[in-house]
C-alpha atoms as a PDB file:
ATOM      1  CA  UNK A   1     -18.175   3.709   8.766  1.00  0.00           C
ATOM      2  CA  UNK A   2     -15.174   1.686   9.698  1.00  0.00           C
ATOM      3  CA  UNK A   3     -12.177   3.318  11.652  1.00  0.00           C
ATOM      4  CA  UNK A   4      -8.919   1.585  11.898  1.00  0.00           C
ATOM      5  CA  UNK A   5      -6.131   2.477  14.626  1.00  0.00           C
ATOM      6  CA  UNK A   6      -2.876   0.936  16.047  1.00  0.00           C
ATOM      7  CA  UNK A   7      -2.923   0.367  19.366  1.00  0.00           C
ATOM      8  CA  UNK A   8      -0.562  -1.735  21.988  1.00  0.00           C
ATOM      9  CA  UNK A   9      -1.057  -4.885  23.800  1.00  0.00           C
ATOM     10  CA  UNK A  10       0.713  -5.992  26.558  1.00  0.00           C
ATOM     11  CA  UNK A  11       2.095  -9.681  27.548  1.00  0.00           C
ATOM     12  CA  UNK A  12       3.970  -9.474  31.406  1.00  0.00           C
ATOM     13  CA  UNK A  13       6.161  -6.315  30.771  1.00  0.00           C
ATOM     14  CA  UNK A  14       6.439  -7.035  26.847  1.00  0.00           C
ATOM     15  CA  UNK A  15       4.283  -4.429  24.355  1.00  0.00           C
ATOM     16  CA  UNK A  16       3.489  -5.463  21.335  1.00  0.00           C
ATOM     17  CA  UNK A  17       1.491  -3.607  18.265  1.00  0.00           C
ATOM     18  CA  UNK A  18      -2.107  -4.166  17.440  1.00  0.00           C
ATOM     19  CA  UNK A  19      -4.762  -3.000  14.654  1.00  0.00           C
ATOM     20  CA  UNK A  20      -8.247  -2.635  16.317  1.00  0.00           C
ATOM     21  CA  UNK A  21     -11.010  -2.118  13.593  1.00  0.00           C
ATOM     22  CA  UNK A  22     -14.284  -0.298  14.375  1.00  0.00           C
ATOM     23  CA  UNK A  23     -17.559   0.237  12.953  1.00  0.00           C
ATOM     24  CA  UNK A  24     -20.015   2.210  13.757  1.00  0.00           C
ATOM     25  CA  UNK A  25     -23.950   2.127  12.531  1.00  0.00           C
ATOM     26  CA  UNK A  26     -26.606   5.034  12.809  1.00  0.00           C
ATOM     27  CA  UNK A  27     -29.250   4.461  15.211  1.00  0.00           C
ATOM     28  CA  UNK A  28     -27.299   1.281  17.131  1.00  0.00           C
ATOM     29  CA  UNK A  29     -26.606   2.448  21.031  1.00  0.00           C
ATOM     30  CA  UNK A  30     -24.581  -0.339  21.719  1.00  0.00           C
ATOM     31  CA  UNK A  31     -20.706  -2.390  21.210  1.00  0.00           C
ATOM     32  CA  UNK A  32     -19.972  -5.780  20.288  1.00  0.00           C
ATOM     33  CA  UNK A  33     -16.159  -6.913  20.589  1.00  0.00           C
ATOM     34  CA  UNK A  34     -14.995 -10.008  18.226  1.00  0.00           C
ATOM     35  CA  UNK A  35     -11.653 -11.335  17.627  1.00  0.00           C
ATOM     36  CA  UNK A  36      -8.221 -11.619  18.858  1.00  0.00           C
ATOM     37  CA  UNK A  37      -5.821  -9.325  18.900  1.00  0.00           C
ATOM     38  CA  UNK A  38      -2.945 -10.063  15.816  1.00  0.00           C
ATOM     39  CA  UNK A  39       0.718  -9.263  16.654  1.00  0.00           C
ATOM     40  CA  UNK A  40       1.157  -7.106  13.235  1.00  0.00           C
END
């Protein structure tokens, strides 16, 4: 299952908006995090 949610990222005192994608898999006790995170 894949879960999408806006989130916030910060740069010195500046926010800015970010997507952050997730998937989960039966079974799998354990997180990998890949990518950058994309001004949208």
């Amino acid at each position: 299952m894949v879960s999408k949610i806006m989130s916030i990222g910060l740069k010195g005192v500046e926010g800015y908006r970010v997507q952050v994608e997730v998937q989960t898999v039966e079974g799998i006790d354990a997180f990998l995090i890949v990518g950058c995170p994309m001004r949208l």
